[in-house]
N, C-alpha and C. Protein backbone atom coordinates (compact mmCIF):
# COMPACT_ATOMS: atom_id res chain seq x y z
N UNK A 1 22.45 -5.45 -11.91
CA UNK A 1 21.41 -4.61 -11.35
C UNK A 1 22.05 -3.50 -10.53
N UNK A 2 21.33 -2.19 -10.57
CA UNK A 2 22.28 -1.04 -9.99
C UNK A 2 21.33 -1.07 -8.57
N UNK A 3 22.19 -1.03 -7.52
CA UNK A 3 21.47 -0.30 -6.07
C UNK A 3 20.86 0.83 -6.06
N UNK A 4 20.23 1.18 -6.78
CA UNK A 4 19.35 2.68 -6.47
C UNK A 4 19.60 3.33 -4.88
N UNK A 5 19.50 2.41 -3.77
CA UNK A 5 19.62 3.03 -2.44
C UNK A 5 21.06 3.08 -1.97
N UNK A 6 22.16 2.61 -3.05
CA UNK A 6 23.54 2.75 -2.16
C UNK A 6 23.99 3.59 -1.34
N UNK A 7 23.63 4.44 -1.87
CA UNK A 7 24.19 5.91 -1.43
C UNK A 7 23.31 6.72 -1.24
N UNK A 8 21.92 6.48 -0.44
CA UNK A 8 20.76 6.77 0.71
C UNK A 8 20.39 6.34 1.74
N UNK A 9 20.47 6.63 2.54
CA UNK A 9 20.17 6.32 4.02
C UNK A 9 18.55 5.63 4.08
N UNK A 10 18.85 4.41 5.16
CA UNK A 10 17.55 3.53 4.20
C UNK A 10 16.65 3.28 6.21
N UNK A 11 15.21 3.21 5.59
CA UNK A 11 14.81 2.87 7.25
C UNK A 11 14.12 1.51 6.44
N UNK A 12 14.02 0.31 7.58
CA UNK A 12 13.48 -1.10 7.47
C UNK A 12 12.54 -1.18 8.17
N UNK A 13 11.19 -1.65 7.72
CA UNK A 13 10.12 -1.70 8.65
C UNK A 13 9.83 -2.98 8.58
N UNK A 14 8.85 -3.66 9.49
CA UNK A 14 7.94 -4.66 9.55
C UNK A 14 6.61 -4.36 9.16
N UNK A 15 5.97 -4.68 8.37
CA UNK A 15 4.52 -4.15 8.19
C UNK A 15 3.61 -5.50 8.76
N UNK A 16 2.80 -4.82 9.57
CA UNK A 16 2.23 -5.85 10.45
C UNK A 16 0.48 -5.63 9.84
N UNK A 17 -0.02 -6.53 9.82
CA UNK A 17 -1.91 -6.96 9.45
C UNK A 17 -2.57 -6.69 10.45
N UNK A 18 -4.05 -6.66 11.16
CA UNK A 18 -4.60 -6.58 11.37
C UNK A 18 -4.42 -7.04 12.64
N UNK A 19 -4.08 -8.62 12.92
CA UNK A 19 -3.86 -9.56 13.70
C UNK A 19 -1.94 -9.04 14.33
N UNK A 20 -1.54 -7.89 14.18
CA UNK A 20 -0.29 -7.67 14.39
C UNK A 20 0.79 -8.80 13.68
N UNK A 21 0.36 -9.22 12.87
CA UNK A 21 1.52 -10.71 11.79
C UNK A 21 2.49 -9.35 10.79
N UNK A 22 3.42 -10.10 11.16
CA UNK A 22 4.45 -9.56 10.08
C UNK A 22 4.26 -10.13 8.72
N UNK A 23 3.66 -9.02 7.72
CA UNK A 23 3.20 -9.86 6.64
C UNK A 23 4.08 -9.10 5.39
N UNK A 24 5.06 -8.22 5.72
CA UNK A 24 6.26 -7.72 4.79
C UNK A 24 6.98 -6.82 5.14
N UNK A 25 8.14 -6.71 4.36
CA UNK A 25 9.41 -5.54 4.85
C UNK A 25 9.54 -4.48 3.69
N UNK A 26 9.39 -3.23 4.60
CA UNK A 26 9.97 -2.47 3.33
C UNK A 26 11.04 -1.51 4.30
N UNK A 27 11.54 -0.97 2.63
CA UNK A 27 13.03 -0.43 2.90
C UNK A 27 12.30 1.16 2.21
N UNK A 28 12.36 2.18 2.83
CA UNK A 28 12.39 3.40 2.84
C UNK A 28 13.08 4.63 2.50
N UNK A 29 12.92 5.21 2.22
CA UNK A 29 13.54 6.33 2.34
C UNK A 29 14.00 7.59 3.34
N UNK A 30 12.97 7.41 4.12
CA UNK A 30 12.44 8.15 5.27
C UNK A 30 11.63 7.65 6.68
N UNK A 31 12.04 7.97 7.21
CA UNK A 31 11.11 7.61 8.66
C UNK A 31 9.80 7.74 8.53
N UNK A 32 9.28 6.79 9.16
CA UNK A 32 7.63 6.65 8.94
C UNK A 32 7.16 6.47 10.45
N UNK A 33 6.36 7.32 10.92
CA UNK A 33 5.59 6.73 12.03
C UNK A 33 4.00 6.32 12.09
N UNK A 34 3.84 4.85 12.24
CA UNK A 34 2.69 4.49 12.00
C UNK A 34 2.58 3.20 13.06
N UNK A 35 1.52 2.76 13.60
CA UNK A 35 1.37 1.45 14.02
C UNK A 35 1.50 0.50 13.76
N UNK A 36 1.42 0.23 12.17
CA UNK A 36 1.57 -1.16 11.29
C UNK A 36 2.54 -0.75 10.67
N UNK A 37 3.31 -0.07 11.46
CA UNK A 37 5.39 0.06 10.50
C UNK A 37 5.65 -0.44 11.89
N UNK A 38 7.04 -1.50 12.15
CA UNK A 38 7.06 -1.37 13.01
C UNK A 38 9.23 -1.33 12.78
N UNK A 39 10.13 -0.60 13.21
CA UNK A 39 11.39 -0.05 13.19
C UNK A 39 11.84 -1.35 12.79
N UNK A 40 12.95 -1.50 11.73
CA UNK A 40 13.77 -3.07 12.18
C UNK A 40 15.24 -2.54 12.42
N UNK A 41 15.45 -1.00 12.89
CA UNK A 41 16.35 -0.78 13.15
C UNK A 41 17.24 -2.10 14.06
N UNK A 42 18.34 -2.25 14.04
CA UNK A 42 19.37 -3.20 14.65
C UNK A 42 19.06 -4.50 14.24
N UNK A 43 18.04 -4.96 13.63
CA UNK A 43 17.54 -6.30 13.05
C UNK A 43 18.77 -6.64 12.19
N UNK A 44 19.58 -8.00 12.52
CA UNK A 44 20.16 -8.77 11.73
C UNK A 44 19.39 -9.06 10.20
N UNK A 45 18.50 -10.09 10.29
CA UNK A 45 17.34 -10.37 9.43
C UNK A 45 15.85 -9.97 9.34
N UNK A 46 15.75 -9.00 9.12
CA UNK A 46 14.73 -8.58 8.88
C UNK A 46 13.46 -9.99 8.69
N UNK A 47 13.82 -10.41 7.48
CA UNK A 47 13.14 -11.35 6.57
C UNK A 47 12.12 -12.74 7.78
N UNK A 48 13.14 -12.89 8.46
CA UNK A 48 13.46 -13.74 9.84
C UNK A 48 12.00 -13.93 10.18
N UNK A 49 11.78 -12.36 10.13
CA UNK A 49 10.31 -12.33 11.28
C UNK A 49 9.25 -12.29 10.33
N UNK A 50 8.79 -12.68 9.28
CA UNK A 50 7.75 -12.79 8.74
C UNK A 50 6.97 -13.70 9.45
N UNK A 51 5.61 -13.49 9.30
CA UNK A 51 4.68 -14.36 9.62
C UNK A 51 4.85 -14.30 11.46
N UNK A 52 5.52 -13.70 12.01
CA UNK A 52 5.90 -13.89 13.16
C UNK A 52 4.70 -12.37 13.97
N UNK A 53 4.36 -12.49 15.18
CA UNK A 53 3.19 -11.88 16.06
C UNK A 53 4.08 -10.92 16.63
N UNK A 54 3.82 -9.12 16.66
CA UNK A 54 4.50 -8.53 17.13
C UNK A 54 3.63 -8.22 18.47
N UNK A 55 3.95 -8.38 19.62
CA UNK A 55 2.93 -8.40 21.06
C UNK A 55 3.97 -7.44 22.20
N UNK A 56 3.57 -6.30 22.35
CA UNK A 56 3.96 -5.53 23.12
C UNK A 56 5.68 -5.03 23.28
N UNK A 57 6.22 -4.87 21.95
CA UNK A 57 7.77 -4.33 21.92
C UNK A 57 8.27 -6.08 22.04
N UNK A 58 7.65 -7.45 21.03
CA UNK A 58 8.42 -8.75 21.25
C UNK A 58 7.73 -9.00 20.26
N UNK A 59 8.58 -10.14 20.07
CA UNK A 59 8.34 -10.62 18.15
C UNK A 59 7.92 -12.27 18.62
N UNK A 60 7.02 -13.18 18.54
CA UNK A 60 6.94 -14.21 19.29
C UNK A 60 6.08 -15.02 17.97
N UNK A 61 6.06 -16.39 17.93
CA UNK A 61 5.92 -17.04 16.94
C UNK A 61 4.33 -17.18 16.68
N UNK A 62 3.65 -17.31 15.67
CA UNK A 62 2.00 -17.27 15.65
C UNK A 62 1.97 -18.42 16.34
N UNK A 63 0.72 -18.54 17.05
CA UNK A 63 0.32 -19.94 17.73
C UNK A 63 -0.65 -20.44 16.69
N UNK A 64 -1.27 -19.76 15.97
CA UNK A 64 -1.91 -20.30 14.93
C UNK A 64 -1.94 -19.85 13.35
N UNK A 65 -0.77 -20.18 12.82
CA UNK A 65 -0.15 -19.66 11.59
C UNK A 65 -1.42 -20.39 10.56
N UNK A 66 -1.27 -19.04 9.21
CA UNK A 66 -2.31 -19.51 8.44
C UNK A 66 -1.56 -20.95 7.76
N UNK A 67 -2.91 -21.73 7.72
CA UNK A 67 -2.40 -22.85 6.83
C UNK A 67 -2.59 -22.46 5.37
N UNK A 68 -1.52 -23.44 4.56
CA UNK A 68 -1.23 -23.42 2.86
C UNK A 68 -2.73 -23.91 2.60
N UNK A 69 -2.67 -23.49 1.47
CA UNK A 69 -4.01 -23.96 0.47
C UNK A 69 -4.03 -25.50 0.03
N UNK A 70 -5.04 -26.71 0.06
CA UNK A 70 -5.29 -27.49 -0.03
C UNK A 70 -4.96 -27.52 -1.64
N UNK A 71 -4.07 -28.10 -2.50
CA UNK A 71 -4.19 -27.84 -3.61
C UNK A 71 -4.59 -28.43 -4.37
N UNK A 72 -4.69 -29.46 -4.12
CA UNK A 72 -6.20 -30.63 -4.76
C UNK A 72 -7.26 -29.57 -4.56
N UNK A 73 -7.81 -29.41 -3.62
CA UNK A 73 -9.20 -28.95 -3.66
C UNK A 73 -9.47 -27.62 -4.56
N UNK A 74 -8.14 -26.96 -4.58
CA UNK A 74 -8.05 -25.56 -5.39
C UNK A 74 -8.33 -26.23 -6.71
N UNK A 75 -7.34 -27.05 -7.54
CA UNK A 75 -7.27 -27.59 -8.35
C UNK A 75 -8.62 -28.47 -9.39
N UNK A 76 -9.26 -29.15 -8.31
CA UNK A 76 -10.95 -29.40 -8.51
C UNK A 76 -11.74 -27.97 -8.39
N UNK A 77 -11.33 -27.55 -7.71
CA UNK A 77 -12.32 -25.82 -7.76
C UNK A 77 -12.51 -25.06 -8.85
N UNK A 78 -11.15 -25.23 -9.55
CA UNK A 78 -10.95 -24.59 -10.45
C UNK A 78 -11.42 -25.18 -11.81
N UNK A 79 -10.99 -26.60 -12.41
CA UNK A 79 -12.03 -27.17 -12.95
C UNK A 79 -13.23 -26.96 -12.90
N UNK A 80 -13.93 -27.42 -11.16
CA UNK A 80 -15.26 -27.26 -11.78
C UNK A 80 -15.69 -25.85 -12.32
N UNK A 81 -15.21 -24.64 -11.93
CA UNK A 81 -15.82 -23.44 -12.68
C UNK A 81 -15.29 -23.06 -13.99
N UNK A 82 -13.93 -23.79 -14.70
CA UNK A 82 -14.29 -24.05 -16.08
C UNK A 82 -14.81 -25.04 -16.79
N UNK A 83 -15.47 -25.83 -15.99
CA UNK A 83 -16.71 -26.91 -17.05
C UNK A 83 -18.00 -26.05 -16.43
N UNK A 84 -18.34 -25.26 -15.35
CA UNK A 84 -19.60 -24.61 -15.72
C UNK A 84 -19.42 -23.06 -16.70
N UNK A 85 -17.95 -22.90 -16.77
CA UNK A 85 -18.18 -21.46 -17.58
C UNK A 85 -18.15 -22.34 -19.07
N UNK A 86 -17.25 -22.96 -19.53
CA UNK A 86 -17.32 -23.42 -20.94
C UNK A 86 -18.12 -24.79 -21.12
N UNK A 87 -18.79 -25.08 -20.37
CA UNK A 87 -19.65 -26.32 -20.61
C UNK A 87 -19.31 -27.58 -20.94
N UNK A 88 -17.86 -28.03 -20.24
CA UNK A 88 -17.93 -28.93 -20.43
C UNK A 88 -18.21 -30.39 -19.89
């Protein structure tokens, strides 16, 4: 696989949700100024802080992280709406 960015100067953001959650990283081309970019200039691991609460210039852990999907219940969910779409 070729590095497309080797040899471009790259900016790292945090992209933060609604709830300020780090919900992905992107790598840039250019400086961006926005509220839900947030710099990962000097960041070791970027990756690190996913899911993690950005609260006033500090990165601090969710106190109430979303929970995973029940996958039984997905799993019956999903059944039942293909025995009511194909009747069985």
């Amino acid at each position: 696989m070729v590095d497309i960015l080797q040899d471009q100067e790259t900016w790292v953001y945090a992209q933060l949700d609604d709830e300020s959650r780090c919900v992905g990283i992107s790598w840039l081309s250019g400086e961006v100024i926005n509220d839900k970019l947030i710099s990962m200039e000097g960041v070791e691991d970027p990756n690190a802080l996913m899911g993690k609460i950005y609260d006033k210039g500090e990165w601090i852990e969710d106190p109430n992280p979303p929970q995973a999907p029940d996958m039984l219940n997905l799993q019956e969910a999903v059944l039942s709406m293909m025995e009511g779409y194909y009747g069985c």
